[in-house]
Protein backbone atom coordinates (compact mmCIF):
# COMPACT_ATOMS: atom_id res chain seq x y z
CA UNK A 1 113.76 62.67 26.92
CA UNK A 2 110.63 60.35 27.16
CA UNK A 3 108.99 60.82 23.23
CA UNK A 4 105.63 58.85 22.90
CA UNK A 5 104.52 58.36 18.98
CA UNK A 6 101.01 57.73 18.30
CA UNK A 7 100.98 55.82 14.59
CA UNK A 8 104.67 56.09 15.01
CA UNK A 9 105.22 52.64 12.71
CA UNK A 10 104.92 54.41 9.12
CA UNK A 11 107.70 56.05 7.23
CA UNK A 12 107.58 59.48 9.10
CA UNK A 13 107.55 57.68 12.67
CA UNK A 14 110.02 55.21 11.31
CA UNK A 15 112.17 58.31 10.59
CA UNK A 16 111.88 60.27 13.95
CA UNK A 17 112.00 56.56 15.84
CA UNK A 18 115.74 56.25 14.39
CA UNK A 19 116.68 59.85 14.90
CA UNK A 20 115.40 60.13 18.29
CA UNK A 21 116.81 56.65 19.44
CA UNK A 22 120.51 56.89 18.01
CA UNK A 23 120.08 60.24 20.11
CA UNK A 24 119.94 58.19 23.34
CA UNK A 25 116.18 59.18 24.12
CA UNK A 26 113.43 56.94 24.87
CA UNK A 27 111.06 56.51 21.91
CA UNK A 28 107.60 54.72 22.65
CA UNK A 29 105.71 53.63 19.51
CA UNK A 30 101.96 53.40 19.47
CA UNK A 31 100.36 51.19 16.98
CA UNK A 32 97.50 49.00 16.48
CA UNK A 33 100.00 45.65 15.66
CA UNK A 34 102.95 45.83 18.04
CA UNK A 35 105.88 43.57 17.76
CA UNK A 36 107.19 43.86 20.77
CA UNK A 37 110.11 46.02 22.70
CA UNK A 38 108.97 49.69 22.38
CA UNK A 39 105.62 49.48 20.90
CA UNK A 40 102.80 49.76 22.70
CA UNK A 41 99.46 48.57 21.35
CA UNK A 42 95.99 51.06 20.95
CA UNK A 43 93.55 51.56 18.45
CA UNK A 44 93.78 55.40 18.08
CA UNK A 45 89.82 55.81 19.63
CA UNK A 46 89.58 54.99 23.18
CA UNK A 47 91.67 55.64 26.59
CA UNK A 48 93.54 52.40 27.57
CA UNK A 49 96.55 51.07 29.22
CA UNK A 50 98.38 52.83 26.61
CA UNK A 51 97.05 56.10 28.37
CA UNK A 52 99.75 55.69 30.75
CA UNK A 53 102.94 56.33 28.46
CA UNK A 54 101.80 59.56 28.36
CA UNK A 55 102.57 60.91 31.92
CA UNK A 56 105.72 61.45 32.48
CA UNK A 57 106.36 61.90 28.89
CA UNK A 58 108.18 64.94 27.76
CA UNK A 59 107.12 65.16 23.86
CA UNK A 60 104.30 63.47 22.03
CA UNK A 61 103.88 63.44 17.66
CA UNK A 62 100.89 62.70 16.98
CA UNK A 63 100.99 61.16 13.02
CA UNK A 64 98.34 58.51 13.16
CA UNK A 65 95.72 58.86 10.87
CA UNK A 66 94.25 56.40 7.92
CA UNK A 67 96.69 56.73 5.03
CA UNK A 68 95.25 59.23 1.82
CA UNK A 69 97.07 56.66 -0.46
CA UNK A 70 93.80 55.69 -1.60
CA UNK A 71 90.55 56.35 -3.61
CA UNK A 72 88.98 59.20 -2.93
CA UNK A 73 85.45 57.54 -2.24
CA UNK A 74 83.02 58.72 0.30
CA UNK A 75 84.05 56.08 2.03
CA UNK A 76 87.33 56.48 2.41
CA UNK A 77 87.23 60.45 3.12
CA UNK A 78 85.04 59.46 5.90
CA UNK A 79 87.66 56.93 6.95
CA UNK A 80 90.54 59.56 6.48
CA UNK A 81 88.38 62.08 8.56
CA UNK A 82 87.41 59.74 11.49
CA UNK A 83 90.86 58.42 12.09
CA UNK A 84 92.52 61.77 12.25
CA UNK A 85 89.90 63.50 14.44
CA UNK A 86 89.24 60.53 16.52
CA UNK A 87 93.30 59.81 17.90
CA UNK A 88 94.01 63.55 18.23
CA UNK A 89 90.74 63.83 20.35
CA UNK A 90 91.75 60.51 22.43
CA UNK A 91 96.07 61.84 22.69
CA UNK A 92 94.40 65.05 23.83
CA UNK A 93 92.36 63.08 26.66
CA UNK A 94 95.23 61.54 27.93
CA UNK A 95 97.11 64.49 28.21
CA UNK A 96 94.59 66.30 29.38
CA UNK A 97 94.43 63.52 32.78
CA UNK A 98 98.11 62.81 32.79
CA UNK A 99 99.00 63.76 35.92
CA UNK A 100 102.60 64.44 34.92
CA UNK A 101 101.73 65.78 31.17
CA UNK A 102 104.11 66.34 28.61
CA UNK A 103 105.65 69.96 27.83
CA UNK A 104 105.01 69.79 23.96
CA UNK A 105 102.37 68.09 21.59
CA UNK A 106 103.10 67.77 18.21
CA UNK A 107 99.99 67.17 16.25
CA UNK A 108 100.73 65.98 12.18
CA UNK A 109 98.83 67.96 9.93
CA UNK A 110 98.93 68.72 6.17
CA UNK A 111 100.00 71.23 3.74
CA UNK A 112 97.30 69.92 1.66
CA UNK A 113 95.38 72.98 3.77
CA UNK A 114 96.57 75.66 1.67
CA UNK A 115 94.65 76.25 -1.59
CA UNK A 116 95.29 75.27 -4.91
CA UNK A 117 97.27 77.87 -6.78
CA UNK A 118 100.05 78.94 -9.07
CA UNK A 119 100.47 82.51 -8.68
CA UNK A 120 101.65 82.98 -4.59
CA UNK A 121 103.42 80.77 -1.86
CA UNK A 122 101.50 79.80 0.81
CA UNK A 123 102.75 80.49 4.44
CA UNK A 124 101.36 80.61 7.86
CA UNK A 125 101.02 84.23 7.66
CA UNK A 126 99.43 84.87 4.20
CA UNK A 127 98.79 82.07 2.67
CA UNK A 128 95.36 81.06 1.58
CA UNK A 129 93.33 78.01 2.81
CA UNK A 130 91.45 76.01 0.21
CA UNK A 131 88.65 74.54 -0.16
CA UNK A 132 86.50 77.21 -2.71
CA UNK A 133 89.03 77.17 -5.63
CA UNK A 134 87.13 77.71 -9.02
CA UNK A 135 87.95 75.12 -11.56
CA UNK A 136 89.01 72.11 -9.17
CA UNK A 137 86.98 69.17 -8.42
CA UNK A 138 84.38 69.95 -5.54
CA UNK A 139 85.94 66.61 -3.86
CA UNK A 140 89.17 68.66 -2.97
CA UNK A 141 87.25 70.65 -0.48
CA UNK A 142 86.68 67.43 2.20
CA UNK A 143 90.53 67.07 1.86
CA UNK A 144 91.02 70.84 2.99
CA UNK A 145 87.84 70.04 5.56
CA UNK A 146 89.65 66.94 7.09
CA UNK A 147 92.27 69.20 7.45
CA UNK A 148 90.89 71.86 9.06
CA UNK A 149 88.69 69.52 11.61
CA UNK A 150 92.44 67.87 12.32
CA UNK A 151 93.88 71.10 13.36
CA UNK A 152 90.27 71.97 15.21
CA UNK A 153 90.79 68.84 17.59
CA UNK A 154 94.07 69.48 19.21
CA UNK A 155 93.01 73.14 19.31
CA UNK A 156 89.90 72.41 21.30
CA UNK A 157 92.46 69.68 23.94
CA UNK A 158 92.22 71.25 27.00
CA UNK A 159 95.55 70.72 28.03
CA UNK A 160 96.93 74.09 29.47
CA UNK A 161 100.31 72.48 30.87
CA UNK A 162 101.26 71.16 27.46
CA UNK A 163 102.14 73.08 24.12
CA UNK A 164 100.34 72.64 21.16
CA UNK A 165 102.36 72.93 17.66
CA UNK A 166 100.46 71.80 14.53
CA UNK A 167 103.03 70.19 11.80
CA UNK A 168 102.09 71.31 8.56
CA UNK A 169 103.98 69.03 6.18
CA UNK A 170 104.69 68.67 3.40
CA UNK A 171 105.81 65.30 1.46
CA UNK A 172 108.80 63.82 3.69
CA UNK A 173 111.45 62.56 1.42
CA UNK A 174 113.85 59.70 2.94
CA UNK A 175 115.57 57.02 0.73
CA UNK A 176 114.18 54.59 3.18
CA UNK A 177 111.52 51.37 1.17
CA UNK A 178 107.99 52.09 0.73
CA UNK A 179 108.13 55.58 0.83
CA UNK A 180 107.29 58.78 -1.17
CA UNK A 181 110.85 59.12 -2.62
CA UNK A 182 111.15 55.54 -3.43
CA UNK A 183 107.74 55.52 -5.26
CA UNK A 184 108.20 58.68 -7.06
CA UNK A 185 112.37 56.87 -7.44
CA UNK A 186 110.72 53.50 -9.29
CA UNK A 187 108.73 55.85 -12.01
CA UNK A 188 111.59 58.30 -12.92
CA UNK A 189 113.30 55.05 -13.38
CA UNK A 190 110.93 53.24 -15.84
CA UNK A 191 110.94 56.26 -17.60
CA UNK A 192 107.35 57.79 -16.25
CA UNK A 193 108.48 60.53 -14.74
CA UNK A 194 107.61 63.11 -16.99
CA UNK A 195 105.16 66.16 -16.41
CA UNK A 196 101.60 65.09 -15.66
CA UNK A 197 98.87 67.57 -16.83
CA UNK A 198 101.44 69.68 -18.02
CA UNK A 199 103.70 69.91 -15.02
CA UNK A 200 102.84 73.08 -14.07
CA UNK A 201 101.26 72.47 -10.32
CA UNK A 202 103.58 73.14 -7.80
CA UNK A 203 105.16 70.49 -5.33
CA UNK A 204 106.54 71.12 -1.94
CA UNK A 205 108.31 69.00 -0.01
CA UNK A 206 110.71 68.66 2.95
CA UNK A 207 114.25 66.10 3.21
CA UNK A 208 113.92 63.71 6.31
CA UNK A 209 116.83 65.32 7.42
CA UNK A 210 115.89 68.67 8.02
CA UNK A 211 112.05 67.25 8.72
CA UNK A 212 113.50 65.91 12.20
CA UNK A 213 115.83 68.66 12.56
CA UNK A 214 112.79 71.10 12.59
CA UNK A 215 111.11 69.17 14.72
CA UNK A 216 113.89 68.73 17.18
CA UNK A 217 113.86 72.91 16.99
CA UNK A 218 110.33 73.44 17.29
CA UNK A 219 110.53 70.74 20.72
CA UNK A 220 113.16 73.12 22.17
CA UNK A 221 110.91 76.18 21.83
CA UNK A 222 108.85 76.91 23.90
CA UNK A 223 107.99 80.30 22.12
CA UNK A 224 106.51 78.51 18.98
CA UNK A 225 103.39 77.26 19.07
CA UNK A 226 99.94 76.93 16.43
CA UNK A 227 100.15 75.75 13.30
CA UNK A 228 103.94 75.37 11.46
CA UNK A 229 104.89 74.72 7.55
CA UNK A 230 107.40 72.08 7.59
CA UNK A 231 108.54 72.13 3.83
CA UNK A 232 111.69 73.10 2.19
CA UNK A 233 111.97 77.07 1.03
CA UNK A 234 112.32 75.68 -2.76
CA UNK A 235 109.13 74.55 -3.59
CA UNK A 236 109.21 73.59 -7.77
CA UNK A 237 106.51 73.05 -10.32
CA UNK A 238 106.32 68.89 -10.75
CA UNK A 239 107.27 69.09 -14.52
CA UNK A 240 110.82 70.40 -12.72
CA UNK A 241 110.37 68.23 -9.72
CA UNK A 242 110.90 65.35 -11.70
CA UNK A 243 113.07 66.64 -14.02
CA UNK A 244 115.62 66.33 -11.23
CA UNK A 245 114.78 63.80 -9.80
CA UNK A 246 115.26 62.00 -12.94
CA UNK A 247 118.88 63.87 -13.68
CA UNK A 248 119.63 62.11 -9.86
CA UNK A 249 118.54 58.89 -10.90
CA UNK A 250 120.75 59.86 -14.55
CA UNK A 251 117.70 58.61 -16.65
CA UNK A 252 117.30 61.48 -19.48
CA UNK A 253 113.65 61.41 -20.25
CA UNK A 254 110.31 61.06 -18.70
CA UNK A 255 107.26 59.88 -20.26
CA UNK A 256 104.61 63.04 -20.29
CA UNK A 257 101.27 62.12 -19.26
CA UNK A 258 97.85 64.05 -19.93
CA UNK A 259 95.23 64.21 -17.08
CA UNK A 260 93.41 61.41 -18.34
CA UNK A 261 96.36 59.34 -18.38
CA UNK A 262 96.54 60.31 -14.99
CA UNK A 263 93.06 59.68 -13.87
CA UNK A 264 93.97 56.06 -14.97
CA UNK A 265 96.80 55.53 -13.32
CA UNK A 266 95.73 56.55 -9.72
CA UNK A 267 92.79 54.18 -10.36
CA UNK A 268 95.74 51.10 -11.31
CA UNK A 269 96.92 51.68 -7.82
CA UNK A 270 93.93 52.48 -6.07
CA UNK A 271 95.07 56.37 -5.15
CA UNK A 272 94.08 59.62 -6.43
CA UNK A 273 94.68 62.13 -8.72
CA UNK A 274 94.34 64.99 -5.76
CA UNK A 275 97.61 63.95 -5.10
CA UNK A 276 99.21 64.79 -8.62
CA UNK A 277 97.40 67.69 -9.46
CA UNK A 278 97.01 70.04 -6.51
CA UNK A 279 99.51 73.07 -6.81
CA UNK A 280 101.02 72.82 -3.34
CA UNK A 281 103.07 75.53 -2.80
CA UNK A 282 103.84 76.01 0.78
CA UNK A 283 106.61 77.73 2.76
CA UNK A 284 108.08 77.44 5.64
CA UNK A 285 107.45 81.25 6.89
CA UNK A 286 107.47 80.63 10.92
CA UNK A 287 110.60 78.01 10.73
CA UNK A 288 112.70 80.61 9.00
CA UNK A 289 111.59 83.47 10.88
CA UNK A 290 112.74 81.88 14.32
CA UNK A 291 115.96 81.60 12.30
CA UNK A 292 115.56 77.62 11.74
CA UNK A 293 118.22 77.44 8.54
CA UNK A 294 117.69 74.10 6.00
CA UNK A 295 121.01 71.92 5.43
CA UNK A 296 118.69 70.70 2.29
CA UNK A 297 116.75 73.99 0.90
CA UNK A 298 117.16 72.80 -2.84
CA UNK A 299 115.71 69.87 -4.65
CA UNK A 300 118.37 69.11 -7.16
CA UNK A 301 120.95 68.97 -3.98
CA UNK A 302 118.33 66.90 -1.87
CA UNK A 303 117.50 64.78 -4.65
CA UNK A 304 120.89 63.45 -5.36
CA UNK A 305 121.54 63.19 -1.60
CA UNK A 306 118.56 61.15 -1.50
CA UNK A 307 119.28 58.80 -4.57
CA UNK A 308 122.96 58.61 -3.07
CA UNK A 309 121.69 57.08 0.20
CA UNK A 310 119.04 54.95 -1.72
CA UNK A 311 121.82 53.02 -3.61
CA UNK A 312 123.47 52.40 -0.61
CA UNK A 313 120.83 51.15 1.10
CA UNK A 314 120.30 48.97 -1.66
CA UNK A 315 123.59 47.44 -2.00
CA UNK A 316 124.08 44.18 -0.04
CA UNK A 317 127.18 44.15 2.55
CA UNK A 318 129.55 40.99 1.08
CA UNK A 319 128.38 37.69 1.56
CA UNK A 320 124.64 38.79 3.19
CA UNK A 321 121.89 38.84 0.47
CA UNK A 322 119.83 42.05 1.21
CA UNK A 323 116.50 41.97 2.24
CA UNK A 324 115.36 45.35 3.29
CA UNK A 325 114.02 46.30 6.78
CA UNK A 326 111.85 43.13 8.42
CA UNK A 327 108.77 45.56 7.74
CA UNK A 328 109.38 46.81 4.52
CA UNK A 329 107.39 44.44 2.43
CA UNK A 330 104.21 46.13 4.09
CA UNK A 331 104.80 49.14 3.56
CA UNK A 332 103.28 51.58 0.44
CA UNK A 333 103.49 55.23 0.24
CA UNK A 334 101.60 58.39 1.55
CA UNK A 335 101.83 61.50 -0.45
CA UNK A 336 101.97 63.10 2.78
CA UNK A 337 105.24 61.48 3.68
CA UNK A 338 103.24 58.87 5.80
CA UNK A 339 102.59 54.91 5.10
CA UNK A 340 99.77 52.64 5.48
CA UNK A 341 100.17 49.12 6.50
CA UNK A 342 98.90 47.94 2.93
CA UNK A 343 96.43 45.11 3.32
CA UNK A 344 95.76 44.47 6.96
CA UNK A 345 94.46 48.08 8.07
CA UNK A 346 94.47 51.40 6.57
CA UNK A 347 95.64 53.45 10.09
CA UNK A 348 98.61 53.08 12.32
């Protein structure tokens, strides 16, 4: 197969890129800085050359977007909003005048969608969009907007030859630099990875195994399409989350830390609070009802798995000093599983 990734240079694409490639298909990588080989330079607003990748394509996933690693400022949610509406209304264009269009679209979205709660899980069928939770900061409702308006533009594509599946997803955990895992990895190990607000807001998330496992299902049917949770059946509140995450790392205790303490923190590194205190807790209904099973459906499994392959990745072969992946050094991460290329532009 012919798989075009728009924003496909960030910690999810990086993910699918390797999957897809060892696989023996051919993997084209849209990004605003290409290097070379299979990346293929456009600047996620306007039909270009890049345009032409498209036809003859047989799957495109969608995951650019500017990176919500950030402060939540008016300016930024504008920035987050723009970027996310503005490339899925441009990949929609050119499918919509490829004249050999692609049989499935994969558009990233969020589980950040779903409302803030405790009491339910949220699936595709029941669960409860946010946006007019009592007690949360009014803010939260833009993220739930920019969600919503996401979905909205490849809904509105008119491309009637090409499937439309929206990837609601949760945080993509890989042991791979300068992602989720590795950030969350760094503060268990410091000894910060204790409860924050009193731990009690749920966290869903997804392994990077089974994330391109579900999307290799959902590519080979054609009976799924709309919106689709991609998270892990197990979702935990965060005082547990890191509580094993911690035991995987074998570091016994983890610094509480009170909403203030939080409030300061995501200012230190120029992110938000959002991220830490929203109860997220998604489901993957549709995946398990078209019998998709999860080789990684429980954290405490997943997260020594993960911590495994993170050592290993660490550990220089004999006689080469390690030095990561060429682009690691660039690379800071999304809550959504996503990166941003940290200090040269906010959107792959």
């Amino acid at each position: 197969m012919k798989i075009v990734i728009p924003g496909g240079t960030g910690q999810v694409g990086t993910i699918l890129d390797r999957a897809f490639t060892s696989a023996g298909h051919d993997v084209v990588l849209l990004t605003r800085s290409p290097e070379g080989g299979r990346q293929v330079r456009w600047d996620g607003r306007t039909l270009d050359s890049w345009a032409e990748q498209i036809s003859g394509s047989d799957v495109v996933v969608n995951l650019a977007g500017r990176s919500v690693s950030c402060r939540y400022t008016a300016s930024n949610l504008e920035a987050m909003m723009n970027s996310r509406v503005e490339s899925t209304r441009v990949v929609g264009e050119a499918i919509a005048r490829a004249a050999r269009p692609p049989k499935v679209w994969m558009q990233m979205s969020t589980a950040t969608i779903y409302a803030h709660r405790f009491d339910e899980a949220n699936d595709e069928h029941d669960g409860l969009t946010g946006g007019d939770e009592p007690g949360v900061p009014g803010y939260w409702a833009y993220s739930v907007e920019i969600a919503r308006n996401w979905e909205a533009a490849q809904q509105q594509a008119a491309t009637p030859h090409t499937r439309k599946v929206a990837l609601r997803a949760a945080m993509v955990m890989s042991p791979d630099h300068g992602g989720v895992f590795d950030v969350l990895s760094r503060l268990a190990r410091l000894g910060l990875g204790g409860p924050v607000a009193g731990g009690r807001q749920y966290v869903s998330w997804i392994h990077d195994q089974d994330f391109v496992r579900a999307v290799r299902f959902l590519i080979d049917r054609d009976d799924l399409t709309g919106p689709v949770n991609l998270a892990a059946p197990g979702p935990l509140p965060q005082r547990e989350f890191m509580r094993e995450l911690r035991s995987a790392w074998r570091v016994p205790v983890g610094l509480p830390a009170t909403r203030w303490m939080a409030e300061v923190g995501a200012f230190a590194i120029r992110s938000d609070t959002e991220l830490l205190l929203k109860s997220r807790r998604v489901v993957p209904g549709r995946l398990t009802d078209a019998g998709f099973t999860f080789t990684h459906p429980h954290w405490r499994a997943a997260a020594v798995d993960l911590a495994s392959r993170r050592r290993r990745n660490r550990r220089p072969r004999a006689g080469v000093p390690h030095r990561g992946r060429a682009s690691d050094t660039r690379l800071t991460g999304d809550i959504d599983g996503r990166v941003r290329d940290d200090g040269r532009h906010g959107r792959e």
